[in-house]
Each structure stands twice: as structure tokens, then as C-alpha cells.
Protein backbone atom coordinates (compact mmCIF):
# COMPACT_ATOMS: atom_id res chain seq x y z
CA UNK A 1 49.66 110.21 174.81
CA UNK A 2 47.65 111.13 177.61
CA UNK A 3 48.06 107.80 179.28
CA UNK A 4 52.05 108.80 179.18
CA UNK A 5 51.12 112.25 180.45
CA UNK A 6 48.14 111.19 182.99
CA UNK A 7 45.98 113.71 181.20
CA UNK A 8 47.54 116.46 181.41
CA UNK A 9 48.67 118.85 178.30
CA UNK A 10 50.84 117.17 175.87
CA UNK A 11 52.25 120.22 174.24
CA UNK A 12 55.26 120.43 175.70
CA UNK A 13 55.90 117.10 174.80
CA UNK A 14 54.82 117.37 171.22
CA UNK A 15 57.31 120.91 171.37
CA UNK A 16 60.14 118.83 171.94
CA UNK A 17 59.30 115.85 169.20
CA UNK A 18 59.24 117.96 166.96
CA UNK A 19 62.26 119.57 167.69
CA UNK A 20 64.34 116.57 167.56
CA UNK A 21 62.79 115.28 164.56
CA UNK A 22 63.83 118.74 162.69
CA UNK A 23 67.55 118.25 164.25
CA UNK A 24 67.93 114.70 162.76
CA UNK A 25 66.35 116.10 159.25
CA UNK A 26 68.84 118.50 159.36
CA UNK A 27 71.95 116.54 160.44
CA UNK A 28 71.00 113.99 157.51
CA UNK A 29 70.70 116.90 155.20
CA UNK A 30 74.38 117.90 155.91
CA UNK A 31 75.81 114.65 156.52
CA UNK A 32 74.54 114.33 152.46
CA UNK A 33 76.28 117.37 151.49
CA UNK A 34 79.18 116.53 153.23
CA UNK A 35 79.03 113.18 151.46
CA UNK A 36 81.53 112.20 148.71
CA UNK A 37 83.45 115.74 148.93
CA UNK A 38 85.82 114.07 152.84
CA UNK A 39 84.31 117.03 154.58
CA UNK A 40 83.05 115.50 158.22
CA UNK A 41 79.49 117.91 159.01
CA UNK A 42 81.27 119.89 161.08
CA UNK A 43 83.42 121.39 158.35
CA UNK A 44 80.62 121.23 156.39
CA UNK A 45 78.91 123.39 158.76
CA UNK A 46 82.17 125.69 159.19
CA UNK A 47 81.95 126.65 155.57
CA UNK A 48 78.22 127.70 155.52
CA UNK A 49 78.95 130.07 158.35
CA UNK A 50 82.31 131.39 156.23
CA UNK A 51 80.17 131.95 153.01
CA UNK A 52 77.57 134.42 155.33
CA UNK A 53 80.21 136.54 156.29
CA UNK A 54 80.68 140.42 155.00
CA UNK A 55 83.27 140.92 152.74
CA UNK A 56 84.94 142.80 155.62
CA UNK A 57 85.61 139.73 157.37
CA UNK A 58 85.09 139.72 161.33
CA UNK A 59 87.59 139.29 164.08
CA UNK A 60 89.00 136.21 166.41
CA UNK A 61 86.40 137.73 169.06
CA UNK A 62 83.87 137.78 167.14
CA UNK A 63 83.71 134.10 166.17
CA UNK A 64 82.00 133.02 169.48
CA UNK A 65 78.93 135.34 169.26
CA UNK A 66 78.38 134.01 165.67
CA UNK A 67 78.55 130.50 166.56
CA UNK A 68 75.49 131.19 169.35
């Protein structure tokens, strides 16, 4: 690593590894659940989000703050 980074702090670098490696966990994870039931992970995804919402339901605007 420090021959990639010339010495300098690799943390940054490590940061982001990380990061990605979580990301592919977790799209394997849903890709599984998905898997056998024809729901692509995006749907998948969809209905997670659905099943946190209050039983009062939210509005059309509200949808893009919740998918931050």
C-alpha cells in the first residue's frame, strides 16, 4: 500500500475499500432475497422502504426525501 500511495496515509483509501466491499455484501444479500420470488432488487428494495412506513402513509412529495 504505501508503494501505491508513495507513503503517504492510506486511510482514505482503506475508507473507500471498505465501503465498496459493504455495497457488494449488501447487493448480494438482496439480490438473494429477491431470488426465486421474480422481484428484480429494486422492487425488492421498494418493498423494504413500504414496510417502514407509518400506518398514516406519506404523500407523493414526500417520497423523494425518503429515498435520500
Amino acid at each position: 500500500m504505501a508503494q501505491f500511495t508513495a507513503g503517504d496515509d492510506t486511510l482514505a483509501l482503506e475508507g473507500a475499500g471498505a465501503v465498496r466491499s459493504a455495497f457488494h455484501a449488501i447487493e448480494r444479500l438482496r439480490a438473494r432475497g429477491a431470488e426465486g420470488r421474480g422481484l428484480s432488487a429494486g422492487a425488492l428494495d421498494l418493498l423494504i422502504r413500504l414496510s417502514v412506513i407509518p400506518d398514516g402513509g406519506i404523500s407523493i412529495g414526500q417520497w423523494p426525501r425518503r429515498l435520500e
